[in-house]
N, C-alpha and C. Protein backbone atom coordinates (compact mmCIF):
# COMPACT_ATOMS: atom_id res chain seq x y z
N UNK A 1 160.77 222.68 -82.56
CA UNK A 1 161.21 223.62 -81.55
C UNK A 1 161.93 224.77 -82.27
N UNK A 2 161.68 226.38 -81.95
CA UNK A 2 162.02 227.14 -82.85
C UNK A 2 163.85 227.21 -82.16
N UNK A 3 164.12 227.80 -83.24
CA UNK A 3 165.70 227.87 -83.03
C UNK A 3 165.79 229.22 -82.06
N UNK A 4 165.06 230.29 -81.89
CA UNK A 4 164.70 231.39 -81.74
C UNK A 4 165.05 231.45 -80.19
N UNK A 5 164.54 230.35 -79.27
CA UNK A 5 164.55 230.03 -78.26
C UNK A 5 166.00 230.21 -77.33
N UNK A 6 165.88 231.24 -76.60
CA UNK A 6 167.34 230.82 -75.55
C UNK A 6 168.28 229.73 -75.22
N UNK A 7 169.37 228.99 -74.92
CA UNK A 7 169.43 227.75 -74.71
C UNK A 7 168.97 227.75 -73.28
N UNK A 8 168.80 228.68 -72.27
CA UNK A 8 168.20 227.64 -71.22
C UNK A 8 166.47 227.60 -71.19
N UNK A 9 165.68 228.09 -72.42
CA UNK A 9 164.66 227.97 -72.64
C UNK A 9 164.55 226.55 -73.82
N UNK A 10 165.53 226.76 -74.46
CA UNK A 10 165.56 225.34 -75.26
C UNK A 10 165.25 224.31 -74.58
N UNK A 11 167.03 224.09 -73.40
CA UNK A 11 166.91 222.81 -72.04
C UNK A 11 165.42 222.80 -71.89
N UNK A 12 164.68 223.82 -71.55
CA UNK A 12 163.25 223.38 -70.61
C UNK A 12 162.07 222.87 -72.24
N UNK A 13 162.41 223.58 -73.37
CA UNK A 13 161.28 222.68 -74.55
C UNK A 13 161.88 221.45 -74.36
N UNK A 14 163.03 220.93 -74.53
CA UNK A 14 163.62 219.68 -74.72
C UNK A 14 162.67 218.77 -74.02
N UNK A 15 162.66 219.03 -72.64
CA UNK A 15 162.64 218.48 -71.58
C UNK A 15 160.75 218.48 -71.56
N UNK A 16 160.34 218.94 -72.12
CA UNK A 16 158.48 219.27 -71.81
C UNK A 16 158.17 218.06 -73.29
N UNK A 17 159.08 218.18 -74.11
CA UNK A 17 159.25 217.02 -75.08
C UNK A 17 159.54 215.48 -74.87
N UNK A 18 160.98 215.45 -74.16
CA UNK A 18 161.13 214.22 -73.35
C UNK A 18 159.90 213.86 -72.59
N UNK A 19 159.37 214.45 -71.88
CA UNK A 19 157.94 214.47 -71.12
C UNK A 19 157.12 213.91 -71.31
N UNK A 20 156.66 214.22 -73.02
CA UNK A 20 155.14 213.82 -73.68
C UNK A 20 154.16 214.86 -74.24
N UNK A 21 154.92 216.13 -73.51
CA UNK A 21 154.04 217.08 -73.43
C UNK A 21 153.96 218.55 -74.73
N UNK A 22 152.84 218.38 -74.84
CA UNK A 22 152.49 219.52 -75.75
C UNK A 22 153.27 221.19 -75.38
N UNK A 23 153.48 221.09 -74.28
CA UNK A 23 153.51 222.91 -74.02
C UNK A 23 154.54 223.42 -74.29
N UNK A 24 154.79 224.32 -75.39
CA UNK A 24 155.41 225.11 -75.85
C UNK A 24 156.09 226.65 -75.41
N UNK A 25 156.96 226.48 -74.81
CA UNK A 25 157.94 227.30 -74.55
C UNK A 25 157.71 229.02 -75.43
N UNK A 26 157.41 229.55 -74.75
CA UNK A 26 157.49 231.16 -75.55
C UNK A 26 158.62 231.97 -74.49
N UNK A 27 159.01 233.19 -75.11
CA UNK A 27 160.01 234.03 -74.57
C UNK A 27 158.83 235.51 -74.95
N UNK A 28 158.55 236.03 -73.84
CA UNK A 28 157.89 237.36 -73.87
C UNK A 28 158.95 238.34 -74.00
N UNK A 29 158.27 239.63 -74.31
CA UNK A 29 158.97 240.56 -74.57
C UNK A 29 159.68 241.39 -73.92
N UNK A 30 158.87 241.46 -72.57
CA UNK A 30 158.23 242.45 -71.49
C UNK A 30 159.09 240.80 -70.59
N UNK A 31 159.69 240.95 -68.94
CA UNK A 31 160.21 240.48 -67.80
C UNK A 31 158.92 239.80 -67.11
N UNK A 32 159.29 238.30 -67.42
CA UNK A 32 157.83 237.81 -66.29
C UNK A 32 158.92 236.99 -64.51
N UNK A 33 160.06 237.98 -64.60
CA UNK A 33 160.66 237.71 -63.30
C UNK A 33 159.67 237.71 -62.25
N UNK A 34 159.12 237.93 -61.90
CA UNK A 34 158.49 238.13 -61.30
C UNK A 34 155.96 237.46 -61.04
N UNK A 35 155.29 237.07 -60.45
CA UNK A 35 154.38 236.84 -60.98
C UNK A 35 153.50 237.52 -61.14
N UNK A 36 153.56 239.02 -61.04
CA UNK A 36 152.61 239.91 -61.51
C UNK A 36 152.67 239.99 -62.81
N UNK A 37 154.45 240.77 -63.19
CA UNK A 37 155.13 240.41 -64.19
C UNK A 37 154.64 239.33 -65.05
N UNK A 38 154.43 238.75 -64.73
CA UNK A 38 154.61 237.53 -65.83
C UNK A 38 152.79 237.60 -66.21
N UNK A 39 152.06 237.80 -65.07
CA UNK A 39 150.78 237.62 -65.11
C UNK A 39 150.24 238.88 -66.13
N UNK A 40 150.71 239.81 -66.12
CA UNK A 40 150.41 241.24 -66.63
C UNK A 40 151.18 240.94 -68.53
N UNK A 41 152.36 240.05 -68.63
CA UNK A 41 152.59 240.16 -70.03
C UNK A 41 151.98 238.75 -70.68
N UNK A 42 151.14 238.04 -69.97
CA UNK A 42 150.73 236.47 -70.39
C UNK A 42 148.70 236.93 -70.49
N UNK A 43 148.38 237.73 -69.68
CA UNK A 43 147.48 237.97 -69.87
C UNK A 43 145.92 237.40 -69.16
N UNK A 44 147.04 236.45 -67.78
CA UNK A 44 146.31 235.97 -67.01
C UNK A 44 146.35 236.40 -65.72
N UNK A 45 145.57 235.50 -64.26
CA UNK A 45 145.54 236.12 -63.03
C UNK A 45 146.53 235.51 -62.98
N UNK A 46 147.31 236.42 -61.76
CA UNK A 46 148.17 236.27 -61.28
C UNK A 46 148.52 234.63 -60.40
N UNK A 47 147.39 234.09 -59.87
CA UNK A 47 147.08 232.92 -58.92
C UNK A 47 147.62 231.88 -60.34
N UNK A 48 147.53 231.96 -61.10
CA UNK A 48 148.02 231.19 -62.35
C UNK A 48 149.28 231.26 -62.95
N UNK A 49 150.17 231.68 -61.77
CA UNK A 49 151.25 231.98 -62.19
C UNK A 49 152.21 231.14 -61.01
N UNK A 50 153.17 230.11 -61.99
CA UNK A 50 154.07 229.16 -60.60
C UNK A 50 155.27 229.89 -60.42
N UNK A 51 155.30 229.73 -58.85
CA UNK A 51 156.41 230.55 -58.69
C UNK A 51 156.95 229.34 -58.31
N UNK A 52 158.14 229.05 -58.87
CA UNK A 52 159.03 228.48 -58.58
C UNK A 52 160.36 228.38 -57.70
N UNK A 53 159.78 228.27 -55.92
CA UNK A 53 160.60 228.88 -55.30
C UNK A 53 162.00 228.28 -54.41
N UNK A 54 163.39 228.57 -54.39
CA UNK A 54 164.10 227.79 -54.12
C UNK A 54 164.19 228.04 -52.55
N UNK A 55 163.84 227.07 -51.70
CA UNK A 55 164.62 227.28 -50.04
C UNK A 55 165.61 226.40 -49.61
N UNK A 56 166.47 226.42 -48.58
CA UNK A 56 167.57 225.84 -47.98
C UNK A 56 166.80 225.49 -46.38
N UNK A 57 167.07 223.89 -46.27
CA UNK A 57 166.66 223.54 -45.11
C UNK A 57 168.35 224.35 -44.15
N UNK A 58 167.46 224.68 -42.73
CA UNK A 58 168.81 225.69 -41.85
C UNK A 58 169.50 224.67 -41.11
N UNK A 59 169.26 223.63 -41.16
CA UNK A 59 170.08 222.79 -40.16
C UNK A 59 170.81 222.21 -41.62
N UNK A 60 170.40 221.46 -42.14
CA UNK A 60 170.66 220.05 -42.62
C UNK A 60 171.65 220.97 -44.12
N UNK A 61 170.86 222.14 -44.46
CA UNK A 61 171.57 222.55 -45.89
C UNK A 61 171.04 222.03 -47.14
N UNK A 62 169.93 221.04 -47.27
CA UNK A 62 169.21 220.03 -47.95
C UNK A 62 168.33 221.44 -49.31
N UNK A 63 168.34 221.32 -50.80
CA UNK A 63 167.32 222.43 -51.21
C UNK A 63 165.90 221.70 -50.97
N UNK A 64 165.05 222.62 -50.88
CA UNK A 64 163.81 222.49 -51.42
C UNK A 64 163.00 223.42 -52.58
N UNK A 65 162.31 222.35 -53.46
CA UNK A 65 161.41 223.48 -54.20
C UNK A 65 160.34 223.45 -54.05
N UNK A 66 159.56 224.99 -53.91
CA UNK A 66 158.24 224.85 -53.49
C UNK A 66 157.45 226.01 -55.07
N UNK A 67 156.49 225.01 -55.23
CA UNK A 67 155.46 225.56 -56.61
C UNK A 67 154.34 225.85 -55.73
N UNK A 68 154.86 227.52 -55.78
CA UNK A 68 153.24 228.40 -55.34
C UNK A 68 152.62 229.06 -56.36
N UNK A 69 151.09 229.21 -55.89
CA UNK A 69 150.73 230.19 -56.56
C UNK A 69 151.19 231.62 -56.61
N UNK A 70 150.87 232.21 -58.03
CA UNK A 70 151.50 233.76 -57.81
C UNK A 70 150.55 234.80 -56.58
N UNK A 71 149.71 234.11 -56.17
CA UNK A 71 148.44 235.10 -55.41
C UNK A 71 149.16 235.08 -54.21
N UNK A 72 150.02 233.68 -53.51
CA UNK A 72 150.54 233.53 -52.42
C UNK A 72 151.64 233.79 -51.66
N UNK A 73 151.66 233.70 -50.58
CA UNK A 73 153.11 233.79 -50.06
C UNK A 73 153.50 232.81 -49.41
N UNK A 74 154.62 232.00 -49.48
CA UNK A 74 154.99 230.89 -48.67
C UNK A 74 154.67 231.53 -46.98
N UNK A 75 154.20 230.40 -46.15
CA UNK A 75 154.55 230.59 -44.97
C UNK A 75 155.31 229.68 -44.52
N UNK A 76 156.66 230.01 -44.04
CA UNK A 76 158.09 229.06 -43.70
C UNK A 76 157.59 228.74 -42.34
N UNK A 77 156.83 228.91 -41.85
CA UNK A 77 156.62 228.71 -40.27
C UNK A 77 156.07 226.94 -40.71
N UNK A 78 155.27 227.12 -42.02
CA UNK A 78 153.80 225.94 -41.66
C UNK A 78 154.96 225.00 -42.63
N UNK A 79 155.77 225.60 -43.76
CA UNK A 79 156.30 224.45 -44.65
C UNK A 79 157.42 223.87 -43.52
N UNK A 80 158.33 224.44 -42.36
CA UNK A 80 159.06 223.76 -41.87
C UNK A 80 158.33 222.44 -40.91
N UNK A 81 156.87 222.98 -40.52
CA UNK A 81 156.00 222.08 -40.09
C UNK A 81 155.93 220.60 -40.71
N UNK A 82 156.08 221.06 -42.28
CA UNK A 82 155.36 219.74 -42.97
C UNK A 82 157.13 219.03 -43.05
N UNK A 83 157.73 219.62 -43.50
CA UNK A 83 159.15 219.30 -43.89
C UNK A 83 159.98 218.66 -42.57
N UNK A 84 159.58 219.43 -41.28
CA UNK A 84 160.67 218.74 -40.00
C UNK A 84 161.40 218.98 -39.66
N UNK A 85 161.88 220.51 -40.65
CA UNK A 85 163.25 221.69 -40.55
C UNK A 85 162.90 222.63 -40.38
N UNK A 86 163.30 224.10 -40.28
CA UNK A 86 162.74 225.58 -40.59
C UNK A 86 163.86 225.55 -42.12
N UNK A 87 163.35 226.35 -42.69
CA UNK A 87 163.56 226.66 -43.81
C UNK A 87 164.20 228.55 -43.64
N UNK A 88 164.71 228.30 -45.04
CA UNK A 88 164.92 229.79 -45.75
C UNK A 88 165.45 230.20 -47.04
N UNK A 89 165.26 231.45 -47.63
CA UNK A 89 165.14 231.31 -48.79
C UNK A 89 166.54 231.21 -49.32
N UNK A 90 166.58 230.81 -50.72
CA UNK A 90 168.15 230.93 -50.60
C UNK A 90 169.01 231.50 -51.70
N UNK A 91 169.81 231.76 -51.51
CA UNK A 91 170.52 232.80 -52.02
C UNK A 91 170.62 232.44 -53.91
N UNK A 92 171.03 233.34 -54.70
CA UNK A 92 171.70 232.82 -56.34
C UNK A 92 171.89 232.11 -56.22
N UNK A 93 173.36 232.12 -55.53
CA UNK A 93 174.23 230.85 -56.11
C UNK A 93 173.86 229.49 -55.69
N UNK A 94 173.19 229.61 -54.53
CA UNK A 94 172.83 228.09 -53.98
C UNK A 94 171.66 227.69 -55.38
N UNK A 95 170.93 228.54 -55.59
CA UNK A 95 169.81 228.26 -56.70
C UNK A 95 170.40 227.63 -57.65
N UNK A 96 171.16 228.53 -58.34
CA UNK A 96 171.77 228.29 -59.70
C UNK A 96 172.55 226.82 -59.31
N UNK A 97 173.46 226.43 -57.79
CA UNK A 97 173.89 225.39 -58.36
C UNK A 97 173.17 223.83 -57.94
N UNK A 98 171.78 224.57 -57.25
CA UNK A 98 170.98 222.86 -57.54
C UNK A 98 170.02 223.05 -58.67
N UNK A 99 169.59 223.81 -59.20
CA UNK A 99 168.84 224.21 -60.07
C UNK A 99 169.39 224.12 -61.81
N UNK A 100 170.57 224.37 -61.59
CA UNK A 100 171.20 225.00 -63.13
C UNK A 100 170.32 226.09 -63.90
N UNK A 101 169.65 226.97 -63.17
CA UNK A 101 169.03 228.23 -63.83
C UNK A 101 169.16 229.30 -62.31
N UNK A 102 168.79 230.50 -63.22
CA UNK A 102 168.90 231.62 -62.27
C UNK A 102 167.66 232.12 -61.59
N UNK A 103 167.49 232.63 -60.37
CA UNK A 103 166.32 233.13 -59.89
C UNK A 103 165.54 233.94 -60.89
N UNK A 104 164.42 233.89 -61.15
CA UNK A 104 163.56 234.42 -61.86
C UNK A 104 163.29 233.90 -62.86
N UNK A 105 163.90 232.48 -63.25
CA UNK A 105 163.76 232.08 -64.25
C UNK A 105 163.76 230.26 -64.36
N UNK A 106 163.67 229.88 -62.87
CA UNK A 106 163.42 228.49 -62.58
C UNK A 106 162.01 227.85 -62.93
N UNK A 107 162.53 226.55 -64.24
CA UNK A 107 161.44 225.98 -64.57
C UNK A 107 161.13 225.02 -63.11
N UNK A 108 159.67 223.97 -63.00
CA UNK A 108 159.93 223.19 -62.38
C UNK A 108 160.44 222.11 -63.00
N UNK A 109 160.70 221.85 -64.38
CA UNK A 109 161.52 221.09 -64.62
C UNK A 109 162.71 221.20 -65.34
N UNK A 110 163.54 220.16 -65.71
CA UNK A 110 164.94 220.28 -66.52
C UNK A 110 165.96 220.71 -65.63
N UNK A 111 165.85 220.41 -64.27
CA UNK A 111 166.56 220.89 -62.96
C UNK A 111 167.82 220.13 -63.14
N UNK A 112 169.16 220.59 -62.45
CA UNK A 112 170.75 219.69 -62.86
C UNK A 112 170.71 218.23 -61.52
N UNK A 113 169.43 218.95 -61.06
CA UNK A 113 169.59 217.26 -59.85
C UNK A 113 168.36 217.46 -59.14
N UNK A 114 167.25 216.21 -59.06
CA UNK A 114 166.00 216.26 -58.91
C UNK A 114 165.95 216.82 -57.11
N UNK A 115 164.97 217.44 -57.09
CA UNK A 115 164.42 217.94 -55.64
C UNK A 115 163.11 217.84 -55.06
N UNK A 116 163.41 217.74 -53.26
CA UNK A 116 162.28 217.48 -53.30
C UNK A 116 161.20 218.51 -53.22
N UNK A 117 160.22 218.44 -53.90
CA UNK A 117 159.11 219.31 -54.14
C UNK A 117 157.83 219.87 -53.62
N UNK A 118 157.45 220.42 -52.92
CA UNK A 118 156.27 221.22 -52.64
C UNK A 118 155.17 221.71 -53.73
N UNK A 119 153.90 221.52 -53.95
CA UNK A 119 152.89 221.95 -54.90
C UNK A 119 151.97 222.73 -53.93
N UNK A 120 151.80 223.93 -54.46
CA UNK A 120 150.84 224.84 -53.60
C UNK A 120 149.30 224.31 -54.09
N UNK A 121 148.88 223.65 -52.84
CA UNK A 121 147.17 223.17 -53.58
C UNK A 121 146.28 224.28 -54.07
N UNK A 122 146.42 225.37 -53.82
CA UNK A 122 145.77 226.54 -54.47
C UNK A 122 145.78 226.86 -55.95
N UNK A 123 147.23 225.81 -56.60
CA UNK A 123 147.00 226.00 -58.29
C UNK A 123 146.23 225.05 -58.89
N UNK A 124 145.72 224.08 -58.15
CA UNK A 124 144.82 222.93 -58.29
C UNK A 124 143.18 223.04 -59.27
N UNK A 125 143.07 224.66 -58.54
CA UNK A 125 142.00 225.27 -59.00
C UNK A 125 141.86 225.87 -60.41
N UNK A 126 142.76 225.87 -60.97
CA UNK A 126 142.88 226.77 -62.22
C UNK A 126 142.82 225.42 -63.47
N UNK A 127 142.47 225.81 -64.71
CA UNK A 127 142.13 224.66 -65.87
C UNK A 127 143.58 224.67 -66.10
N UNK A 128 144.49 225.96 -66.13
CA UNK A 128 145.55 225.96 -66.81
C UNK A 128 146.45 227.23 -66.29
N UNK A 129 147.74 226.23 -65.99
CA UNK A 129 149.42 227.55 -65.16
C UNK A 129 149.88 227.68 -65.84
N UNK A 130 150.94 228.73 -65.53
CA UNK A 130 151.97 229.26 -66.17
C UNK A 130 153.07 229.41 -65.73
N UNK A 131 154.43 228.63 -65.89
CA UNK A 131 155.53 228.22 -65.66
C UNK A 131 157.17 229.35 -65.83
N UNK A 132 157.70 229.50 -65.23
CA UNK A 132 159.13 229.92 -66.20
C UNK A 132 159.59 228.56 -66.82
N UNK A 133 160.54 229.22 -68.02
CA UNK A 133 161.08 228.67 -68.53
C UNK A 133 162.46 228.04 -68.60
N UNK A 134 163.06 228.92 -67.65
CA UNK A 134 164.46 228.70 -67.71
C UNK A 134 165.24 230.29 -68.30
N UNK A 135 164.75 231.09 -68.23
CA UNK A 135 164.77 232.78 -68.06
C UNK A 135 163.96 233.52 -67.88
N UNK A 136 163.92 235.01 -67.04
CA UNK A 136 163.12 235.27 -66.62
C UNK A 136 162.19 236.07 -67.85
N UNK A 137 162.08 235.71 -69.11
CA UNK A 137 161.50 236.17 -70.15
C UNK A 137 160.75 234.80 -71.11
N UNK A 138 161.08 233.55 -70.00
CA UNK A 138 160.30 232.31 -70.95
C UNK A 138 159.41 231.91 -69.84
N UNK A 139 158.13 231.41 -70.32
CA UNK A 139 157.03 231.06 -69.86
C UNK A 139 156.71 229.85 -70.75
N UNK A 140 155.72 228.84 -69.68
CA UNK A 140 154.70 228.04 -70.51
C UNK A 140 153.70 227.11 -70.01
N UNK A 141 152.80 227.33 -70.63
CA UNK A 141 151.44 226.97 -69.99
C UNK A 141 151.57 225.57 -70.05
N UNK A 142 150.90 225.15 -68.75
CA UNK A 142 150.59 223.29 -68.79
C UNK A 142 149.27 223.61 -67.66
N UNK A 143 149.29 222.17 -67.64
CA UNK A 143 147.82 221.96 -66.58
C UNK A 143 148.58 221.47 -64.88
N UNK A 144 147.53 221.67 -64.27
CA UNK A 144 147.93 221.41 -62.97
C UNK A 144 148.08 219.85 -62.55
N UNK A 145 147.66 218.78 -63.64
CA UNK A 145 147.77 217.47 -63.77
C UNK A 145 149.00 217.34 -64.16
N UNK A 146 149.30 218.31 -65.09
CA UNK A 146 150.90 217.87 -66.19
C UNK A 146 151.76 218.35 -64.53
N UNK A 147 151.49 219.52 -63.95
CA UNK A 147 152.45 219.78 -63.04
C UNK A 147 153.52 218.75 -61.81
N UNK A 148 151.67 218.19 -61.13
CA UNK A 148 152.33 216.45 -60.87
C UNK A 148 152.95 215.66 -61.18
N UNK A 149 152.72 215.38 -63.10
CA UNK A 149 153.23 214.00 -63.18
C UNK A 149 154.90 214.97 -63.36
N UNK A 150 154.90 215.82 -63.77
CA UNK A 150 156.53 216.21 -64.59
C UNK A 150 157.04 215.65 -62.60
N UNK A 151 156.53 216.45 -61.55
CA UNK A 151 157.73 217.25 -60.41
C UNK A 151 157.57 215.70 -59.91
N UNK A 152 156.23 215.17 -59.30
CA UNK A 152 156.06 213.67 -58.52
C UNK A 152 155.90 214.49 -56.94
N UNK A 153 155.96 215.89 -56.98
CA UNK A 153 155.45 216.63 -55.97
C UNK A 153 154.84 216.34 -54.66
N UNK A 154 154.39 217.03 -53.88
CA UNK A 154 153.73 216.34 -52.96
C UNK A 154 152.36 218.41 -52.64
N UNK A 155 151.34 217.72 -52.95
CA UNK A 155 150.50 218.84 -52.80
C UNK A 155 150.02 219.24 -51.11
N UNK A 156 150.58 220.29 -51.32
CA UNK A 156 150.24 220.92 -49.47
C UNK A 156 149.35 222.17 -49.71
N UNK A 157 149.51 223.03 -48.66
CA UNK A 157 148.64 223.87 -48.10
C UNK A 157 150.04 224.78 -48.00
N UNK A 158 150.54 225.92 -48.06
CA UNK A 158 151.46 227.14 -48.22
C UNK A 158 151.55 228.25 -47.86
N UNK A 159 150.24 228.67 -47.23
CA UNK A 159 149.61 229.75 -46.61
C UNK A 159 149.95 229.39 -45.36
């Protein structure tokens, strides 16, 4: 693991290590905050890009994380459907303190307390995603198999 690495890009190699897993943590040059961003400095479609998104159930206060594709947009109408709550998105600080990383830069894994998870079945399609790292300048590719076993997810429909 290069020393080169951020420490909250380190936390997420550590952790893709603990894992089993081959995928190697890079820090781009260019802001992949974002999944155009990220898609435009990685060199892939955008639909190959996980957004790693944090919501707050509105009654209960409960987080959720939902892994969409970058092509998509959550629809909170259909995820409160599957979930049993309405949802919404949620703010920094709630991120940062179930997450231990900052918006734009949430891996799906190496999280400070496990959550429960959403997988957009639309990344299902691709040989190979692209992750943050744990800043919004680290990325890293895995497969949509590795995505499962790391989160234990549950694959829906997001549209």
């Amino acid at each position: 693991m290069p020393d080169v690495l951020s420490p909250s890009a380190q936390r997420v190699q550590q952790a893709l290590v603990q894992h089993g897993l081959a995928g190697q943590v890079i820090e781009l040059p260019a802001s992949a905050r974002t999944a155009p961003e990220a898609a435009a400095a990685i060199g892939c479609a955008v639909g190959q890009i996980v957004k790693s998104l944090i919501f707050r159930h509105k009654h209960s206060g409960r987080p959720l994380l939902i892994l969409a594709s970058g092509a998509n947009r959550v629809n909170e109408r259909a995820v409160a459907g599957l979930v049993g709550e309405p949802i919404e998105k949620a703010d920094a600080d709630f991120v940062r303190q179930h997450t231990g990383f900052a918006i734009g830069g949430v891996p799906p894994l190496a999280l400070s307390e496990p959550l429960p998870t959403l997988i957009d079945a639309d990344l299902l399609q691709y040989a190979e995603i692209w992750a943050a790292a744990g800043t919004p300048h680290a990325v890293f590719c895995l497969t949509p198999a590795d995505l499962l076993q790391l989160t234990a997810g549950r694959v829906v429909k997001i549209t």
